[in-house]
PDB file of N, CA and C in Angstrom:
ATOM      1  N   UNK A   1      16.160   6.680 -13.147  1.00  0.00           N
ATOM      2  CA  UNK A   1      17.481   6.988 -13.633  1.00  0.00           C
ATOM      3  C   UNK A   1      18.481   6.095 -12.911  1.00  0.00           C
ATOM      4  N   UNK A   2      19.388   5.494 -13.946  1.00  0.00           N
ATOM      5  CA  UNK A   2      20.344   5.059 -13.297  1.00  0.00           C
ATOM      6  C   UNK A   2      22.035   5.748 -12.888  1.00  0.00           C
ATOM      7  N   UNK A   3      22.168   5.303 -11.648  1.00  0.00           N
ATOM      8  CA  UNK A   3      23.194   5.591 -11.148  1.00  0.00           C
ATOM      9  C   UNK A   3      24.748   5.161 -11.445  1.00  0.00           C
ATOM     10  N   UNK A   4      25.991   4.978 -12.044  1.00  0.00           N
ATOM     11  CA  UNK A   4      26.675   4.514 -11.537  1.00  0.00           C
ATOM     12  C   UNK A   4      27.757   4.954 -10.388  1.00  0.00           C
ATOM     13  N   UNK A   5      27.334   4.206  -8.542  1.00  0.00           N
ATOM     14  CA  UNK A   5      28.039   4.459  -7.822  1.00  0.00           C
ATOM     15  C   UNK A   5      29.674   3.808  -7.738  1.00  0.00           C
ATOM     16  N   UNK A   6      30.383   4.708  -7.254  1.00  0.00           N
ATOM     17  CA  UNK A   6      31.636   4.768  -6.845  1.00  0.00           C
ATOM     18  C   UNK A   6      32.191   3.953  -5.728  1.00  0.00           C
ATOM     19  N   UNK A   7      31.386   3.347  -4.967  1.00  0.00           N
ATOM     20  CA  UNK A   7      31.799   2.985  -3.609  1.00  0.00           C
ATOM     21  C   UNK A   7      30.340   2.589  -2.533  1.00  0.00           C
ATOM     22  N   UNK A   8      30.824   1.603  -1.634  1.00  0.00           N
ATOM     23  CA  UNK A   8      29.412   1.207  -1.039  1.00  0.00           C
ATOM     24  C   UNK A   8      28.752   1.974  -0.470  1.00  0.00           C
ATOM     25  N   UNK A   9      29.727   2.872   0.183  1.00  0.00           N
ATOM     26  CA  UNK A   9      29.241   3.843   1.106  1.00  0.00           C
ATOM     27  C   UNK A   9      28.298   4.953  -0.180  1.00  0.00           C
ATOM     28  N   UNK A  10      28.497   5.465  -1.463  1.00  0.00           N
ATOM     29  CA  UNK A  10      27.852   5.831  -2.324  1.00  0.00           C
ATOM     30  C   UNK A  10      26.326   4.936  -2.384  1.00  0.00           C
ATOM     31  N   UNK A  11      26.359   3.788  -2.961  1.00  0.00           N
ATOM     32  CA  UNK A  11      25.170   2.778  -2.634  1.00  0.00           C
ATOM     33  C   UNK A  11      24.592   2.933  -1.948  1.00  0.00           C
ATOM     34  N   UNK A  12      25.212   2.957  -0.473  1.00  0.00           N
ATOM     35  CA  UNK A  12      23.800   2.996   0.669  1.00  0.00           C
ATOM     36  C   UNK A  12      23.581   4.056   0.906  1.00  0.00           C
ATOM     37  N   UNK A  13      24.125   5.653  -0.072  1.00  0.00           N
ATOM     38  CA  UNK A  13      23.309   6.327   0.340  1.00  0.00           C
ATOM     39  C   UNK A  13      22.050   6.584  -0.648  1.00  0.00           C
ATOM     40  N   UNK A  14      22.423   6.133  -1.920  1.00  0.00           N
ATOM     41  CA  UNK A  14      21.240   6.032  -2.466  1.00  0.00           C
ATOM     42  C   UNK A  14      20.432   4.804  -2.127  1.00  0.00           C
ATOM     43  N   UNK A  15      20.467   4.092  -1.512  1.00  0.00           N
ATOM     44  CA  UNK A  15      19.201   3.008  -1.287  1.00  0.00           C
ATOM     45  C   UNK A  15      18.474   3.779   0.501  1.00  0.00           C
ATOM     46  N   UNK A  16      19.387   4.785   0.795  1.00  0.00           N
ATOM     47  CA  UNK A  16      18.919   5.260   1.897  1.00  0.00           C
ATOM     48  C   UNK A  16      17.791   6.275   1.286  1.00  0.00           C
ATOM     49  N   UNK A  17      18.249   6.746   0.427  1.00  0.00           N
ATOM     50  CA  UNK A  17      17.170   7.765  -0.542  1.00  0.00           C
ATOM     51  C   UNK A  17      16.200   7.215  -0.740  1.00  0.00           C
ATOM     52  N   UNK A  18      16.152   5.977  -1.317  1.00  0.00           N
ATOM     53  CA  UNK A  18      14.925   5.599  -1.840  1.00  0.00           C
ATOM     54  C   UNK A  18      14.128   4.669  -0.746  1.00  0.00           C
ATOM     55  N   UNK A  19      14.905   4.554   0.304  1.00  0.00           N
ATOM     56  CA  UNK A  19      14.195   3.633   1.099  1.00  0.00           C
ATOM     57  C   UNK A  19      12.835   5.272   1.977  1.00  0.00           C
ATOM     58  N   UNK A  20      13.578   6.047   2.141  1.00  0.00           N
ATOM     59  CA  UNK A  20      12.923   7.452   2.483  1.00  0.00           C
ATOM     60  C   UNK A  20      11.449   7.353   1.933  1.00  0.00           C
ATOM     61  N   UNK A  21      11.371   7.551   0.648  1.00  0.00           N
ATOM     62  CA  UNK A  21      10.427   7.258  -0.428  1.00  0.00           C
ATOM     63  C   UNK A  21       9.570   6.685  -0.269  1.00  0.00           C
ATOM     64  N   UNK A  22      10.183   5.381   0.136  1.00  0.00           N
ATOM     65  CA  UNK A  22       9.119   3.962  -0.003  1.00  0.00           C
ATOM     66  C   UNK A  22       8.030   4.471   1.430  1.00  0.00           C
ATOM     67  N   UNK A  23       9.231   4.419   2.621  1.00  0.00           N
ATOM     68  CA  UNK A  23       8.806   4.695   3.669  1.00  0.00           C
ATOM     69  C   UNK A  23       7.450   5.626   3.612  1.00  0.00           C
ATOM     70  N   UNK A  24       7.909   7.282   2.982  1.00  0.00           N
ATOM     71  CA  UNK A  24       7.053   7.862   2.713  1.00  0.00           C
ATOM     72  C   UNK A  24       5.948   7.333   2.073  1.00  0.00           C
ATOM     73  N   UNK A  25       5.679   6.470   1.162  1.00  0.00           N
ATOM     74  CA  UNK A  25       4.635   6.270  -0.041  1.00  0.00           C
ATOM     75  C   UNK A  25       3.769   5.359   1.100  1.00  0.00           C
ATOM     76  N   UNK A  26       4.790   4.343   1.365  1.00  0.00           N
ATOM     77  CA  UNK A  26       4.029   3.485   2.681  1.00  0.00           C
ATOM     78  C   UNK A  26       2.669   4.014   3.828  1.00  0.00           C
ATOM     79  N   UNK A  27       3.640   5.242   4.137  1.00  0.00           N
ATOM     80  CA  UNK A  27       2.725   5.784   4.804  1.00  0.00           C
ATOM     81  C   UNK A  27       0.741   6.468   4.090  1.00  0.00           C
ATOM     82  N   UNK A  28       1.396   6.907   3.222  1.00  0.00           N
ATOM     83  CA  UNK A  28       0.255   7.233   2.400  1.00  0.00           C
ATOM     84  C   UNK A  28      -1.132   6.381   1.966  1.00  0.00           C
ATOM     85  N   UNK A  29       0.106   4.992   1.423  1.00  0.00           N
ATOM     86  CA  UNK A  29      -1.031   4.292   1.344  1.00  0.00           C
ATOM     87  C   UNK A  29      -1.821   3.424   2.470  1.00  0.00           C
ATOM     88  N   UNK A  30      -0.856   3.367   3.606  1.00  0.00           N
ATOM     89  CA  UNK A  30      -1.523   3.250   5.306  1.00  0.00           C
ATOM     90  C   UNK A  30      -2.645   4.178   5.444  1.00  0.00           C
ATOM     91  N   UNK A  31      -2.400   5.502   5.169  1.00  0.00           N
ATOM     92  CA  UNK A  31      -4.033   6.494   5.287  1.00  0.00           C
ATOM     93  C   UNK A  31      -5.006   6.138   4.878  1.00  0.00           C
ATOM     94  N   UNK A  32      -4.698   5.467   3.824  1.00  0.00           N
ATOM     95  CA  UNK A  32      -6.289   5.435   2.417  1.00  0.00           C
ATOM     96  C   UNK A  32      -6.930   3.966   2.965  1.00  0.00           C
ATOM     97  N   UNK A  33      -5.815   3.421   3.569  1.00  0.00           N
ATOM     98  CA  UNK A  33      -6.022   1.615   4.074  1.00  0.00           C
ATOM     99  C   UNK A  33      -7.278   1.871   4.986  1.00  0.00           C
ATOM    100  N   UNK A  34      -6.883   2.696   5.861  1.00  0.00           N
ATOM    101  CA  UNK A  34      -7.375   3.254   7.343  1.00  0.00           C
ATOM    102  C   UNK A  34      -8.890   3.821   6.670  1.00  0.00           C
ATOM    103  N   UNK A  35      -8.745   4.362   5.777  1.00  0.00           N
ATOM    104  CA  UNK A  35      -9.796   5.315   5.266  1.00  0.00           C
ATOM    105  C   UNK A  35     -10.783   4.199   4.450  1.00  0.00           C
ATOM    106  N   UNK A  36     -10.479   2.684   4.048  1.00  0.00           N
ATOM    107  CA  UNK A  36     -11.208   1.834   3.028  1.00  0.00           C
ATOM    108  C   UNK A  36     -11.874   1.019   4.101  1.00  0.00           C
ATOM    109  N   UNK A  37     -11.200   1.245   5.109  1.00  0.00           N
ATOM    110  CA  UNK A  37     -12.107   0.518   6.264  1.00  0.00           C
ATOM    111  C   UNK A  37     -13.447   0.376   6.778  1.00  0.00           C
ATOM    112  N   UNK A  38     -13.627   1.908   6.834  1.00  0.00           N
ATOM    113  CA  UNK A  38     -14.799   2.996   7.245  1.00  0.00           C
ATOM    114  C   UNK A  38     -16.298   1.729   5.986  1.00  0.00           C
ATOM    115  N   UNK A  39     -15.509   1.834   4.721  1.00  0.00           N
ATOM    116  CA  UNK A  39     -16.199   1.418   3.924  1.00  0.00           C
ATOM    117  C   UNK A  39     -17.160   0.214   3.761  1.00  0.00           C
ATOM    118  N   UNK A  40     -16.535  -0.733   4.492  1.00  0.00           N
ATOM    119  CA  UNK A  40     -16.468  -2.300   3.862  1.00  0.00           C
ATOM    120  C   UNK A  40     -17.372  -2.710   5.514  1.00  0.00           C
ATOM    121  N   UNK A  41     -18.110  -3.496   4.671  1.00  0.00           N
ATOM    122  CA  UNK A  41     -18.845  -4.380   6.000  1.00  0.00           C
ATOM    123  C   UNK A  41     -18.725  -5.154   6.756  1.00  0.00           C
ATOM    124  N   UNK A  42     -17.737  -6.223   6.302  1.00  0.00           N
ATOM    125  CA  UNK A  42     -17.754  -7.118   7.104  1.00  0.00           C
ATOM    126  C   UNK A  42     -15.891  -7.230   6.915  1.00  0.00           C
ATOM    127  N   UNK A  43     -15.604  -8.499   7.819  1.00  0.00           N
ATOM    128  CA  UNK A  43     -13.994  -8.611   7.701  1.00  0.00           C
ATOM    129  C   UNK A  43     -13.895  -9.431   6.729  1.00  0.00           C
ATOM    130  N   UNK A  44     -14.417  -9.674   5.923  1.00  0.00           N
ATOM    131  CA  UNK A  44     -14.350 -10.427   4.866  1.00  0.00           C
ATOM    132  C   UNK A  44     -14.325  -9.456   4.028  1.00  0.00           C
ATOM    133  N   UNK A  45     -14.667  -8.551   3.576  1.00  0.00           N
ATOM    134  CA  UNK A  45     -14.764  -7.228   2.724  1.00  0.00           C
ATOM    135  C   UNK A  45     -13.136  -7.123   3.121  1.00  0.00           C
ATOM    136  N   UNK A  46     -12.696  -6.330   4.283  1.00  0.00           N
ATOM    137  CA  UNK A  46     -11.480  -6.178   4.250  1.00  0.00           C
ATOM    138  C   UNK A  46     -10.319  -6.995   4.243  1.00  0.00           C
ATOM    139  N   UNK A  47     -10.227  -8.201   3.783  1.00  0.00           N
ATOM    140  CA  UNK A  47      -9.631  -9.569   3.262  1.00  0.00           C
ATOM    141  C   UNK A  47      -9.662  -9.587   1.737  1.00  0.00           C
ATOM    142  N   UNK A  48     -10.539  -9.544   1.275  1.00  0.00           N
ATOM    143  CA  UNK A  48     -10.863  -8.936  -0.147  1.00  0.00           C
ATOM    144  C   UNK A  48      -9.824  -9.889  -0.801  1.00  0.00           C
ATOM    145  N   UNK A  49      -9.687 -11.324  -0.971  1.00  0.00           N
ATOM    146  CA  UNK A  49      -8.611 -12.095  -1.933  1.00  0.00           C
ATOM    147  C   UNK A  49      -9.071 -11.476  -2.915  1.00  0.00           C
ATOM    148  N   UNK A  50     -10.219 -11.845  -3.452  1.00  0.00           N
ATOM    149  CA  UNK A  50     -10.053 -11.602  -4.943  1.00  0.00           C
ATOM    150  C   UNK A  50      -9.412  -9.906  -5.373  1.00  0.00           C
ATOM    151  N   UNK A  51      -9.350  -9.052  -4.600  1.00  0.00           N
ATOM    152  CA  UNK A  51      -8.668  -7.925  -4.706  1.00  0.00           C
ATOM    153  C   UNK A  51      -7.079  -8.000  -4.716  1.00  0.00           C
ATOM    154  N   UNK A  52      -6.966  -8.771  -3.630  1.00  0.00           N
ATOM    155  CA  UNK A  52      -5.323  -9.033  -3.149  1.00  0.00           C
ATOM    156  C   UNK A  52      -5.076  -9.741  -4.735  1.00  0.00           C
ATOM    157  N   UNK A  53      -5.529 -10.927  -4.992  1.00  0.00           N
ATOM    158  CA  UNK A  53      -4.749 -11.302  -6.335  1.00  0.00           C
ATOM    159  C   UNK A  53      -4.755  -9.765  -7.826  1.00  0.00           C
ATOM    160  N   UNK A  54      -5.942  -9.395  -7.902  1.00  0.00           N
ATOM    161  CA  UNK A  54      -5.845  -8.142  -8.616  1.00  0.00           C
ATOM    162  C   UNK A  54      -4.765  -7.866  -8.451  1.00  0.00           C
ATOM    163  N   UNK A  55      -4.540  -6.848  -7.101  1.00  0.00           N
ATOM    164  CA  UNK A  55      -3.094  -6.118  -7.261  1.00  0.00           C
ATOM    165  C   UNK A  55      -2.218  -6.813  -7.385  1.00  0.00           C
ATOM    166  N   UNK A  56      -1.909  -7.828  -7.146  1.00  0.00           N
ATOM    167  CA  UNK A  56      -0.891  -8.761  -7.475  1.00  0.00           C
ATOM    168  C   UNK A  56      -0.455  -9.352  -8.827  1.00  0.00           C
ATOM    169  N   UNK A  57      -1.610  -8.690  -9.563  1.00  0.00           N
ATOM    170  CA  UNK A  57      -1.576  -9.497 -11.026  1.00  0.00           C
ATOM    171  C   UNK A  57      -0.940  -7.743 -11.654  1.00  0.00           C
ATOM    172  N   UNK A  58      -1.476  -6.661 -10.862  1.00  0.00           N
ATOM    173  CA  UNK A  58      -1.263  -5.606 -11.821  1.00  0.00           C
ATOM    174  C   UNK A  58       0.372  -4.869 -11.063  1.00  0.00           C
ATOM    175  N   UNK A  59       0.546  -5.331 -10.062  1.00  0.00           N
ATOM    176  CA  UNK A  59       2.057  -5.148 -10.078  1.00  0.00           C
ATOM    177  C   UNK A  59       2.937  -6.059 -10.272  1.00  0.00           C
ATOM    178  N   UNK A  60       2.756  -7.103 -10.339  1.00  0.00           N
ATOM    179  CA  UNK A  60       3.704  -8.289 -11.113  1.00  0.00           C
ATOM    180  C   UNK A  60       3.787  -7.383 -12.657  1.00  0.00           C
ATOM    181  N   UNK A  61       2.935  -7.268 -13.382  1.00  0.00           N
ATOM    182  CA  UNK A  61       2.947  -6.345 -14.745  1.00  0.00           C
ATOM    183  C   UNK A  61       3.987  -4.853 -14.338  1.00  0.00           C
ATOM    184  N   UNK A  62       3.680  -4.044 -13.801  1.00  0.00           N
ATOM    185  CA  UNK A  62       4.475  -3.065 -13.325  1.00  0.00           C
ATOM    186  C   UNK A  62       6.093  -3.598 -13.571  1.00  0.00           C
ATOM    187  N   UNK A  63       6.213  -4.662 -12.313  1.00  0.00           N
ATOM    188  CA  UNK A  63       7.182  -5.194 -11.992  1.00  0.00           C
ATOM    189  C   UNK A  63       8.004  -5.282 -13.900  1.00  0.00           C
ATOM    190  N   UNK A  64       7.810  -6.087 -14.331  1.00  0.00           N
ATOM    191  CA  UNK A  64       7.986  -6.478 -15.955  1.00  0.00           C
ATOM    192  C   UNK A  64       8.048  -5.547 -17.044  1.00  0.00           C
ATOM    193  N   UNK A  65       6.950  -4.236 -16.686  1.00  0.00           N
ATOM    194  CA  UNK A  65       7.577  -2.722 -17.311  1.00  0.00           C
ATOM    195  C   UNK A  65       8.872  -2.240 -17.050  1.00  0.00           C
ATOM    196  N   UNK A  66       9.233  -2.351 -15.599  1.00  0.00           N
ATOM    197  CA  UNK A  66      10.104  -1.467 -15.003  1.00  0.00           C
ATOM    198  C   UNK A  66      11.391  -2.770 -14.711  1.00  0.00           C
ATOM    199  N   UNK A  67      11.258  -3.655 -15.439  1.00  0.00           N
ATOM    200  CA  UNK A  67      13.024  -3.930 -15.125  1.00  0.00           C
ATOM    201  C   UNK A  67      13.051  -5.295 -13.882  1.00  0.00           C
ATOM    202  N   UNK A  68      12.114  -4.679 -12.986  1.00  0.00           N
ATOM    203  CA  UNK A  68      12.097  -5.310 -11.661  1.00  0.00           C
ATOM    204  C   UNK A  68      11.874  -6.854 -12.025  1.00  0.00           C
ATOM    205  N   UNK A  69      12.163  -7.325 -10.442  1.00  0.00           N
ATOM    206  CA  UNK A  69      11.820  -9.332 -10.710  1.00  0.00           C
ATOM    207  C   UNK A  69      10.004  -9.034 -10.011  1.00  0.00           C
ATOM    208  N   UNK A  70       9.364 -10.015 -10.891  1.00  0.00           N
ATOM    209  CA  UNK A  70       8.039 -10.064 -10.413  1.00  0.00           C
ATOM    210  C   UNK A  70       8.065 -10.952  -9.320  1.00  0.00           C
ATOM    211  N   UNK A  71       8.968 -12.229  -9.219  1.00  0.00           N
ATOM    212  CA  UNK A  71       8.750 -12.371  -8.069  1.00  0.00           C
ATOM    213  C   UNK A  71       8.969 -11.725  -6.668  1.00  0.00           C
ATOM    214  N   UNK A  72       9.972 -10.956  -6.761  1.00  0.00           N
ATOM    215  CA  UNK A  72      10.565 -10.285  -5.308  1.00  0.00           C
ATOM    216  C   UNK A  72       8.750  -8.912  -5.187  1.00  0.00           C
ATOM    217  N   UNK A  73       8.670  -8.569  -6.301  1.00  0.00           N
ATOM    218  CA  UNK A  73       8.155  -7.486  -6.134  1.00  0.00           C
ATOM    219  C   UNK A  73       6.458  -8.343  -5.559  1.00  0.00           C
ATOM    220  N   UNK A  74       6.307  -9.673  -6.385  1.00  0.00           N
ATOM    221  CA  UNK A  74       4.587  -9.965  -5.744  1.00  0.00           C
ATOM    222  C   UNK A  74       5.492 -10.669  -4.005  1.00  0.00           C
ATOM    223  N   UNK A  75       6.323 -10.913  -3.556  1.00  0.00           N
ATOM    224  CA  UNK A  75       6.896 -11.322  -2.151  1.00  0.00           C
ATOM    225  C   UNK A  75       6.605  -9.704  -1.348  1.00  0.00           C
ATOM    226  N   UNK A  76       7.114  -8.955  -1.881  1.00  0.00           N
ATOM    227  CA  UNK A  76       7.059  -8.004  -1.210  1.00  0.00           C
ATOM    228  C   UNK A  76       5.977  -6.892  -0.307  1.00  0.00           C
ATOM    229  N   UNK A  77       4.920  -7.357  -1.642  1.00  0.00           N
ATOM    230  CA  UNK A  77       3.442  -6.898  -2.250  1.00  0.00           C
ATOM    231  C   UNK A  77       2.536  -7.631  -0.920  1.00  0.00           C
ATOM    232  N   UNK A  78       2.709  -8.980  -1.352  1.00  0.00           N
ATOM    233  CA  UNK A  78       1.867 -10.004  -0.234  1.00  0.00           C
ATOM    234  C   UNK A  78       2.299 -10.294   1.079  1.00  0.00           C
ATOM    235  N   UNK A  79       3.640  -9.815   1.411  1.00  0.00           N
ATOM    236  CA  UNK A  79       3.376  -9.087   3.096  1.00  0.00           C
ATOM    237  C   UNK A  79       3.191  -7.634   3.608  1.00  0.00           C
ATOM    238  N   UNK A  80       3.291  -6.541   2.549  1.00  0.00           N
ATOM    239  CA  UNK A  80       3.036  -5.352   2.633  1.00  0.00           C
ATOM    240  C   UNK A  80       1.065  -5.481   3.234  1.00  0.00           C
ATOM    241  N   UNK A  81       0.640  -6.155   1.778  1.00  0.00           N
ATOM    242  CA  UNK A  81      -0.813  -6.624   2.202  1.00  0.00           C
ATOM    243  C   UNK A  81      -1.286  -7.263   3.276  1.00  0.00           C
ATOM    244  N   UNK A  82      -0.611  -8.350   3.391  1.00  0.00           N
ATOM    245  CA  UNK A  82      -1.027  -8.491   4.851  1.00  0.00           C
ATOM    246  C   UNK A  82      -0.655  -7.942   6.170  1.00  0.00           C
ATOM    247  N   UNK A  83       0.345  -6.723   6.297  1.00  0.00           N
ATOM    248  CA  UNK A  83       0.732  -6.445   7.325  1.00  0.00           C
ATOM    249  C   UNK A  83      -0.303  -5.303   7.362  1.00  0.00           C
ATOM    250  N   UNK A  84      -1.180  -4.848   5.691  1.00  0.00           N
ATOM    251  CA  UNK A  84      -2.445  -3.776   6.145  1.00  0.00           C
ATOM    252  C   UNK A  84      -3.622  -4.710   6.352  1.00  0.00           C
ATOM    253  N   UNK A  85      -3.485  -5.502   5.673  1.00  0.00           N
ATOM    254  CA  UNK A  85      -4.770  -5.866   6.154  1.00  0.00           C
ATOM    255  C   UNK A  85      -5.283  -6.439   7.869  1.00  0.00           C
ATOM    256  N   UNK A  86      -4.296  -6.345   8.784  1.00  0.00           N
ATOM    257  CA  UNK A  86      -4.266  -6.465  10.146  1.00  0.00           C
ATOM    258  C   UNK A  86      -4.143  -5.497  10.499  1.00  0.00           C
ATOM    259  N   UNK A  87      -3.776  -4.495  10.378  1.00  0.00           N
ATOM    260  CA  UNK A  87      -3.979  -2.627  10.337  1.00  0.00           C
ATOM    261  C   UNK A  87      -5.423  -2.626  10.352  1.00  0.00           C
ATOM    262  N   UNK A  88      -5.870  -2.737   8.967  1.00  0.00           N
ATOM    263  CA  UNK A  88      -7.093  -2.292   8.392  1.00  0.00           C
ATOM    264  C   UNK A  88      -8.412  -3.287   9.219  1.00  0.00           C
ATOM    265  N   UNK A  89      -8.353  -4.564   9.593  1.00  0.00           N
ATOM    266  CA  UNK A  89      -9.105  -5.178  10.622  1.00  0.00           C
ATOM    267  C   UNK A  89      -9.012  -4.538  12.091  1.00  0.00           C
ATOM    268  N   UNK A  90      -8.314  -3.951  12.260  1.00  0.00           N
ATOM    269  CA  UNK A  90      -8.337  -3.531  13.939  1.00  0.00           C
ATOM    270  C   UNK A  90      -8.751  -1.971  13.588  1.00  0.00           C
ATOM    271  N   UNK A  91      -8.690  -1.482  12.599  1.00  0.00           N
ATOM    272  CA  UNK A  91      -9.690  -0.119  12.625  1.00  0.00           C
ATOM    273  C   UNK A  91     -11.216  -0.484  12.113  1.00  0.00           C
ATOM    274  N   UNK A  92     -11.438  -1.588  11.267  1.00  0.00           N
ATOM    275  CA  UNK A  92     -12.596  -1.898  11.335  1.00  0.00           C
ATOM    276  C   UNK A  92     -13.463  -2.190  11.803  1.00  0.00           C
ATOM    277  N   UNK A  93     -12.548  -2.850  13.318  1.00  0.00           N
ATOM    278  CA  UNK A  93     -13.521  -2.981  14.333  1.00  0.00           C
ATOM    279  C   UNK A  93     -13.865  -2.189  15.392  1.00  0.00           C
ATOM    280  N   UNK A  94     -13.488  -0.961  14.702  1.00  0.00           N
ATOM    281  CA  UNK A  94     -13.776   0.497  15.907  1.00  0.00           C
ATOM    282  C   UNK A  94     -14.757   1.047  14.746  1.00  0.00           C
ATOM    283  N   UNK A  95     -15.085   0.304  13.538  1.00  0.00           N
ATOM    284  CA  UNK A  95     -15.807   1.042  13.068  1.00  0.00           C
ATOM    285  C   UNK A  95     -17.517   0.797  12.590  1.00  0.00           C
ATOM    286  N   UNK A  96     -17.193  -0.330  12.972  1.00  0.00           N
ATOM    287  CA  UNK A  96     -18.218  -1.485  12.997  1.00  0.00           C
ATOM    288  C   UNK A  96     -19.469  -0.825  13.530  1.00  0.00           C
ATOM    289  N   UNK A  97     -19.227  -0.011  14.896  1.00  0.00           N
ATOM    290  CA  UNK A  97     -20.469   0.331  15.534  1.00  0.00           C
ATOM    291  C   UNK A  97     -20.530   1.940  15.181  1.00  0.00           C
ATOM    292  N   UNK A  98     -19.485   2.678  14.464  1.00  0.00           N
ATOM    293  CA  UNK A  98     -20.058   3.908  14.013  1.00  0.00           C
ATOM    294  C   UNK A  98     -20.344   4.513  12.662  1.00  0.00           C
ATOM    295  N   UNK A  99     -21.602   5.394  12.312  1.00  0.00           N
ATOM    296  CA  UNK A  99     -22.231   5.381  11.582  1.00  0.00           C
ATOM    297  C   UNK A  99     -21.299   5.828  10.141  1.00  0.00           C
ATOM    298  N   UNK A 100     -21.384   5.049   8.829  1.00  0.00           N
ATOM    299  CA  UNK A 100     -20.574   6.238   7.749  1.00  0.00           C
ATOM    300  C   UNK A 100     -20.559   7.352   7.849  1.00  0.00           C
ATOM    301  N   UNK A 101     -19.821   7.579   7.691  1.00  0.00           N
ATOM    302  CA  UNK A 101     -19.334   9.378   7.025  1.00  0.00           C
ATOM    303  C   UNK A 101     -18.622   9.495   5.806  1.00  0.00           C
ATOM    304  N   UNK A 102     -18.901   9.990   4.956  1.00  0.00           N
ATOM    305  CA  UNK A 102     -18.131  10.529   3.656  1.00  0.00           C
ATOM    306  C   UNK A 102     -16.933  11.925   4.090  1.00  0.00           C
ATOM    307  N   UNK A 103     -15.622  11.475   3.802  1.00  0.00           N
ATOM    308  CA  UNK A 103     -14.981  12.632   4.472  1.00  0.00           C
ATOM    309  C   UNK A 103     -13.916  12.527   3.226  1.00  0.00           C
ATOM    310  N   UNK A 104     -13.925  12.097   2.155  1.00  0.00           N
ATOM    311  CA  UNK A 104     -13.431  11.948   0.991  1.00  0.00           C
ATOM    312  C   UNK A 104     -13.239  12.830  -0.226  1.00  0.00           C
ATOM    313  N   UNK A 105     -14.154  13.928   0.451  1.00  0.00           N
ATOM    314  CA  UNK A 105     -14.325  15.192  -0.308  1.00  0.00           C
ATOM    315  C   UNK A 105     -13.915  16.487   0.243  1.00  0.00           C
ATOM    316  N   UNK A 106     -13.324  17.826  -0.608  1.00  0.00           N
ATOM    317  CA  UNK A 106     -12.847  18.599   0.080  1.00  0.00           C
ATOM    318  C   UNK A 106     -14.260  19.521   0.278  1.00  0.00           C
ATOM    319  N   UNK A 107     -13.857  20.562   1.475  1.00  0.00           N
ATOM    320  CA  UNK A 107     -15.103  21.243   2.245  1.00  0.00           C
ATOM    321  C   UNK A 107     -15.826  21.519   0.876  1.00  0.00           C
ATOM    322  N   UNK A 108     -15.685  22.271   0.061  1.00  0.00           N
ATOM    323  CA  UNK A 108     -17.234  22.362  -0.808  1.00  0.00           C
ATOM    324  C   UNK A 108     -17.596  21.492  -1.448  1.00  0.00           C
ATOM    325  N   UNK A 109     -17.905  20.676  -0.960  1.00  0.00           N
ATOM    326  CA  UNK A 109     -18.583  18.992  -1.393  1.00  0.00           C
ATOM    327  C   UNK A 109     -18.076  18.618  -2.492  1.00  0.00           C
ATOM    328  N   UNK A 110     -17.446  19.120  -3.482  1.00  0.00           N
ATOM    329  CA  UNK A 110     -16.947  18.539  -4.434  1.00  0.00           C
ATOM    330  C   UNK A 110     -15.752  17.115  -4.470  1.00  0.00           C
ATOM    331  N   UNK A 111     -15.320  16.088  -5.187  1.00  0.00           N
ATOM    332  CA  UNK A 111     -14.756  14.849  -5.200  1.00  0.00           C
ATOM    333  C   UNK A 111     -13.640  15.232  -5.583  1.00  0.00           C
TER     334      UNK A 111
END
């Protein structure tokens, strides 16, 4: 939905709103980062280009649904990614030496 604000001080409080959001969502998808780690074998698994361009191809599209510039949004995308994927390498290597676990499911084993 769009807004029209009144004044800057109006503006930044809605970009303070949504920055909340992002922040929040950020975090979320930091968990699952942490959690894809466990998965992948080698640090090359968690580098995953050909993945990184994927998402990059399917939120540039997003980007182009919703109004947004695809470029700011794949700029944004490809240091978000790399600031997990140096996250996601330094938990991989605590994970390297311990055994899988499936913890992806809630207590009655179900997905």
């Amino acid at each position: 939905m769009d807004v029209e604000c009144t004044s800057i001080e109006d503006v930044r409080q809605h970009i303070d709103k949504i920055d909340r959001a992002v922040v929040s969502l950020l975090a979320s998808r930091g968990r699952f980062v942490t959690q894809a780690a466990r998965f992948k074998k080698t640090s090359d698994d968690v580098r995953a280009p050909a993945r990184v361009e994927q998402v990059i191809k399917k939120v540039r599209e997003f980007a182009n649904d919703t109004g947004a510039s695809p470029e700011v949004v794949e700029k944004v995308y490809r240091a978000m990614i790399a600031a997990f994927i140096e996250e996601e390498l330094r938990t991989h290597a605590t994970y390297e030496s311990v055994p899988l676990v499936q913890t992806c499911h809630e207590s009655n084993g179900s997905v």
